[in-house]
C-alpha atoms as a PDB file:
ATOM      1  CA  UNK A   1     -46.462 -42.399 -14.764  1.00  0.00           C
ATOM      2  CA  UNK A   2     -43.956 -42.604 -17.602  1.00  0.00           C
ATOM      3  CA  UNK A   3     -44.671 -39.198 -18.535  1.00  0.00           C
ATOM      4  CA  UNK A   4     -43.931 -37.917 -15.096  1.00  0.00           C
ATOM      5  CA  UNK A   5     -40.823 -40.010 -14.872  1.00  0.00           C
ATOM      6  CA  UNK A   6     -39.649 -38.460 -18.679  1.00  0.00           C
ATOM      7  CA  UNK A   7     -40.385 -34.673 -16.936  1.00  0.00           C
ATOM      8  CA  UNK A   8     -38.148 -35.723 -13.970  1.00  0.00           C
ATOM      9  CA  UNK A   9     -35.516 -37.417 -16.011  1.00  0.00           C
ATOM     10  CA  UNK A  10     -35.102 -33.840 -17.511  1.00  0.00           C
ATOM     11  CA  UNK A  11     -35.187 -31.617 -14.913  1.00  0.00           C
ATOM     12  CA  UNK A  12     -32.842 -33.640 -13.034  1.00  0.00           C
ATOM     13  CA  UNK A  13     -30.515 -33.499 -15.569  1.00  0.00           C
ATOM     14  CA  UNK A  14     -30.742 -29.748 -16.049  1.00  0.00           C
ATOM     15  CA  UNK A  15     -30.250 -29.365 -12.338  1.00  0.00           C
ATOM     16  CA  UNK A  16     -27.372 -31.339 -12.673  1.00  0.00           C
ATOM     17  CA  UNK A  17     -26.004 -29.352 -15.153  1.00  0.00           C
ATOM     18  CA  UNK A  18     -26.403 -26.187 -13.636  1.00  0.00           C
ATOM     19  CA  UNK A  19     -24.623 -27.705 -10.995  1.00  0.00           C
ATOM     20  CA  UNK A  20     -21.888 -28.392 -13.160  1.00  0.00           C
ATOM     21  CA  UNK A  21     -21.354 -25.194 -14.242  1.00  0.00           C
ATOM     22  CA  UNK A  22     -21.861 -23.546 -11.503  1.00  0.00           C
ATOM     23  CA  UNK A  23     -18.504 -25.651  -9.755  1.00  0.00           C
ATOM     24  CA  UNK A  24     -16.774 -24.658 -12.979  1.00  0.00           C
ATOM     25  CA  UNK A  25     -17.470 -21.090 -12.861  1.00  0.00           C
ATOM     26  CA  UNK A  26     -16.875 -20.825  -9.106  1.00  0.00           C
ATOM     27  CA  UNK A  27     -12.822 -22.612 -10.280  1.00  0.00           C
ATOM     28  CA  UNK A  28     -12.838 -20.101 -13.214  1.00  0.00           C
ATOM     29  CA  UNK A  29     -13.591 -17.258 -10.599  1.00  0.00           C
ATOM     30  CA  UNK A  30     -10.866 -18.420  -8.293  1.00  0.00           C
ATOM     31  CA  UNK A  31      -8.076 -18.534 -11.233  1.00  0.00           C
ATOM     32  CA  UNK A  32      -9.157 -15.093 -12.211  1.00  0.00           C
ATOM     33  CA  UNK A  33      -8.803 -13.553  -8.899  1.00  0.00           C
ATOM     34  CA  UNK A  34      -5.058 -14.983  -8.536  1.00  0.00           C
ATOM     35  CA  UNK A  35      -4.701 -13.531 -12.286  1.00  0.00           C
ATOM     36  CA  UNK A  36      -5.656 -10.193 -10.911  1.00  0.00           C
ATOM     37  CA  UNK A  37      -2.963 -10.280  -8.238  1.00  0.00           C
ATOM     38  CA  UNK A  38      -0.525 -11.668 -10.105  1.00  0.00           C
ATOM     39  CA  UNK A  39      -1.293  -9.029 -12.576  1.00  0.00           C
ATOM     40  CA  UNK A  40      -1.387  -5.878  -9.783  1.00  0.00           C
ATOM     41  CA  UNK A  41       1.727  -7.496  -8.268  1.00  0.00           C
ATOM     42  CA  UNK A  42       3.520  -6.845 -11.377  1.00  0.00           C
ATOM     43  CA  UNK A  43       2.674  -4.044 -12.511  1.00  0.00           C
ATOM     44  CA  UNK A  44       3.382  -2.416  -8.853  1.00  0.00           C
ATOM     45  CA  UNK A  45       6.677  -4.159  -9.118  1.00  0.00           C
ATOM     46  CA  UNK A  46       7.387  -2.642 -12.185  1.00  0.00           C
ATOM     47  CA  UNK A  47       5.898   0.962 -11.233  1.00  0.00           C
ATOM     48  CA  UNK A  48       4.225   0.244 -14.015  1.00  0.00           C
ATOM     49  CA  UNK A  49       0.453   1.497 -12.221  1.00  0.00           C
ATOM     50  CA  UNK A  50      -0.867   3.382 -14.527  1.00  0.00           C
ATOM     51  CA  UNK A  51      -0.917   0.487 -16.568  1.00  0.00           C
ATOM     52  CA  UNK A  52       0.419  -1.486 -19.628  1.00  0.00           C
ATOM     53  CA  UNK A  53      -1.119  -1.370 -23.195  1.00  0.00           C
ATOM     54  CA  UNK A  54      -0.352  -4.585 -25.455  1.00  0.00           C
ATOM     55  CA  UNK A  55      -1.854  -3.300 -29.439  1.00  0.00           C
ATOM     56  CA  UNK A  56      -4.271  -6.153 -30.261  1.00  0.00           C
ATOM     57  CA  UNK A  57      -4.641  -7.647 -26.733  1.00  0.00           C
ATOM     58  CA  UNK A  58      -5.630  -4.955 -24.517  1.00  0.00           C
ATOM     59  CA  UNK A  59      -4.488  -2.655 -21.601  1.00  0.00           C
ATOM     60  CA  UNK A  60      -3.906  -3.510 -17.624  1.00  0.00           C
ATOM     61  CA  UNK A  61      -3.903  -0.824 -15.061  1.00  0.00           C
ATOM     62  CA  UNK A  62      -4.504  -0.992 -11.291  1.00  0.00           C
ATOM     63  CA  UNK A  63      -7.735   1.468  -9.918  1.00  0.00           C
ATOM     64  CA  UNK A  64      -9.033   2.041  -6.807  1.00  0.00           C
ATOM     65  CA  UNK A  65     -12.801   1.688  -5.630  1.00  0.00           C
ATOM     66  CA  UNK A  66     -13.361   4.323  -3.300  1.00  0.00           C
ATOM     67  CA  UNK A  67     -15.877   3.273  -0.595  1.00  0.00           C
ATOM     68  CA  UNK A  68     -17.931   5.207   1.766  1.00  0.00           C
ATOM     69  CA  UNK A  69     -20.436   4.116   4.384  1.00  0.00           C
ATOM     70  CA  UNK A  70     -23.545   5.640   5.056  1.00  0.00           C
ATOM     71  CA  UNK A  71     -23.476   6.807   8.853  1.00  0.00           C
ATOM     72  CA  UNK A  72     -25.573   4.642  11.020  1.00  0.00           C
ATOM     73  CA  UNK A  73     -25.490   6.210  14.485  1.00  0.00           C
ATOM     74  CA  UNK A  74     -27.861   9.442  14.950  1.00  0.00           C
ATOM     75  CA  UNK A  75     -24.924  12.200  15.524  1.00  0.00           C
ATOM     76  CA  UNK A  76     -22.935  11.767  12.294  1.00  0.00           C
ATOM     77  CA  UNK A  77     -26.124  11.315  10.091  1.00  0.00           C
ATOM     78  CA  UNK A  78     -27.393  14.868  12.125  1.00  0.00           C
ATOM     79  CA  UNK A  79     -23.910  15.878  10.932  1.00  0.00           C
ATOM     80  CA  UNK A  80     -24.391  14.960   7.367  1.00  0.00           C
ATOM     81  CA  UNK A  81     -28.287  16.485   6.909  1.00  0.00           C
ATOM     82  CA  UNK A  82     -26.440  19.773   7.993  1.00  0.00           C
ATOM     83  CA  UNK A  83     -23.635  19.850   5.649  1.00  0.00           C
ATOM     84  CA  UNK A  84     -25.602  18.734   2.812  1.00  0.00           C
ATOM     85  CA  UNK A  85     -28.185  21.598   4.061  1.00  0.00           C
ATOM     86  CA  UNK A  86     -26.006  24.011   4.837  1.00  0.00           C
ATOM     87  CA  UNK A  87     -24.260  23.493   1.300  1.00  0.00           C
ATOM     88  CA  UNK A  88     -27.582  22.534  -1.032  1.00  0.00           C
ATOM     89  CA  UNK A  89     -30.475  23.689   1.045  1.00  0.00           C
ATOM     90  CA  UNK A  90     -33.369  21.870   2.419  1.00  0.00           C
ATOM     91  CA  UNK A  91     -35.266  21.100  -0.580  1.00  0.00           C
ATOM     92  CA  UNK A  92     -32.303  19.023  -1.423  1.00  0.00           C
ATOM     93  CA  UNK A  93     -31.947  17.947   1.982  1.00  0.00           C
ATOM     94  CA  UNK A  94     -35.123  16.384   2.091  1.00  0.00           C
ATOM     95  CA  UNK A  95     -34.611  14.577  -1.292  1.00  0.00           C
ATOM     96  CA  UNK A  96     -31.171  13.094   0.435  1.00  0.00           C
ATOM     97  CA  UNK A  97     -32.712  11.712   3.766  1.00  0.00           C
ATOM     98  CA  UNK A  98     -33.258   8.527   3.073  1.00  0.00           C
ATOM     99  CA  UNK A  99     -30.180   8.077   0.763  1.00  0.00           C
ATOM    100  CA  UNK A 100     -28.675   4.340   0.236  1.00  0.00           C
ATOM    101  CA  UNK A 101     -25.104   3.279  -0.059  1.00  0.00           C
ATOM    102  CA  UNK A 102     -24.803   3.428  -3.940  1.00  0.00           C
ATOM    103  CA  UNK A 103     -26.381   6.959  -4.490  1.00  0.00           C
ATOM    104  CA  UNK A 104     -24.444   8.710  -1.706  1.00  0.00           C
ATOM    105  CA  UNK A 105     -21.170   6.998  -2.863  1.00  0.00           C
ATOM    106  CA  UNK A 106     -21.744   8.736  -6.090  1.00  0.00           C
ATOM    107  CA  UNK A 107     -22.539  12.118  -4.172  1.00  0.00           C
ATOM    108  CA  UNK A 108     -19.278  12.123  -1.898  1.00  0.00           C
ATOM    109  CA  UNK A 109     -17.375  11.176  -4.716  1.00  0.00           C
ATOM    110  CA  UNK A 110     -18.562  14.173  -6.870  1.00  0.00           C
ATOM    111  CA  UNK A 111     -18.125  16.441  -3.720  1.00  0.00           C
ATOM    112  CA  UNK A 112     -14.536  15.201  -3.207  1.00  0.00           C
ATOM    113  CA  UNK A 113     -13.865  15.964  -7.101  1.00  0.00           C
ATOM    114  CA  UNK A 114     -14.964  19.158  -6.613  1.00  0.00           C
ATOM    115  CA  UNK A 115     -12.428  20.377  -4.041  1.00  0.00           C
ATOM    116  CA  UNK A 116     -14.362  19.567  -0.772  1.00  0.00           C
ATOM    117  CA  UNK A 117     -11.288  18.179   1.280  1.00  0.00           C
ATOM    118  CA  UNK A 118     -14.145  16.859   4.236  1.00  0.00           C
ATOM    119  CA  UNK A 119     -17.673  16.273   4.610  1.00  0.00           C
ATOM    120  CA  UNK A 120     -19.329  16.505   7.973  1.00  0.00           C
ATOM    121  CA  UNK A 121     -20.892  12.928   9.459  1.00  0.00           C
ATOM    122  CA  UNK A 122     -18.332  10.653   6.941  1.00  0.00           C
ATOM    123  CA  UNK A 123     -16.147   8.172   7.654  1.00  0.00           C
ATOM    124  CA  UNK A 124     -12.602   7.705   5.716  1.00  0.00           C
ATOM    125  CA  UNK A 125     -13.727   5.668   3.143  1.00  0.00           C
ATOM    126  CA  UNK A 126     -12.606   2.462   2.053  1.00  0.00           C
ATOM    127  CA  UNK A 127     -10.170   1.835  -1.103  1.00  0.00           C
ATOM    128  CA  UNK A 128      -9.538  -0.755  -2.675  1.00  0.00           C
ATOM    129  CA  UNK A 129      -6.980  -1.575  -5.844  1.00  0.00           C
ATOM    130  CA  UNK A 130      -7.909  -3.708  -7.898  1.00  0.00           C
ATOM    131  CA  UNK A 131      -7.320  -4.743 -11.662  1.00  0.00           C
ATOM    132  CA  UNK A 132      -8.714  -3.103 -14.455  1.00  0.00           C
ATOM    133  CA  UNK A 133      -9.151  -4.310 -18.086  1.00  0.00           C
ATOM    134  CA  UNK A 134      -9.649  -3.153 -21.252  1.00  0.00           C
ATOM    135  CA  UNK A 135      -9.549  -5.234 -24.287  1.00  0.00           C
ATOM    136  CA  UNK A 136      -8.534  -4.256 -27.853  1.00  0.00           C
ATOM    137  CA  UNK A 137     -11.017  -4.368 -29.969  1.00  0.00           C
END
């Protein structure tokens, strides 16, 4: 028995650590996220956007996520298989069909950079700013 109770001495104690950490991390999180609008806040105050570079700390800029979702009701996804056939074919068609959220995001995108102003069975996507980083190194 006094092994077992050494073993749950232990993992108790790591559990409780984890716990620990996990509260401080979740705090940590929370100041960061009011860092990151006090730091968009300024920098739209100051039209400043495109960012500020400090030599030896690092650079701040706002960016946007661009967002889109994939179609879930049966005419806009028809709508979609037809542009992207129309445009690519049907051998690429078929490889697109069952396309998630992350890989189509990174196909509108690239069709957007390319000049194509609309894409048949999309939604406006979302945006959203948000703050980027880049340290000195």
């Amino acid at each position: 028995m006094e092994k077992f109770k050494n073993f749950i001495e232990k993992y108790r104690q790591q559990r409780n650590t984890i716990k620990e950490l996990k509260e401080q991390l979740k705090a940590a999180n929370g100041l960061l996220d009011q860092y990151e609008k006090e730091g968009m806040a300024m920098l739209s105050e100051s039209g400043m956007n495109d960012g500020v570079k400090i030599v030896g700390l690092g650079q701040i800029s706002i960016k946007q996520d661009v967002a889109y979702r994939v179609p879930q009701d049966l005419e806009a996804k028809q709508k979609l298989y037809d542009y992207i056939a129309r445009k690519y074919g049907q051998d690429t068609l078929e490889g697109m069909r069952s396309i998630n959220s992350q890989t189509l995001n990174s196909w509108a995108k690239k069709e957007f950079e390319s000049g194509e102003p609309f894409i048949d069975g999309l939604d406006v996507p979302s945006v959203t700013d948000y703050l980027y980083f880049r340290e000195d190194k």
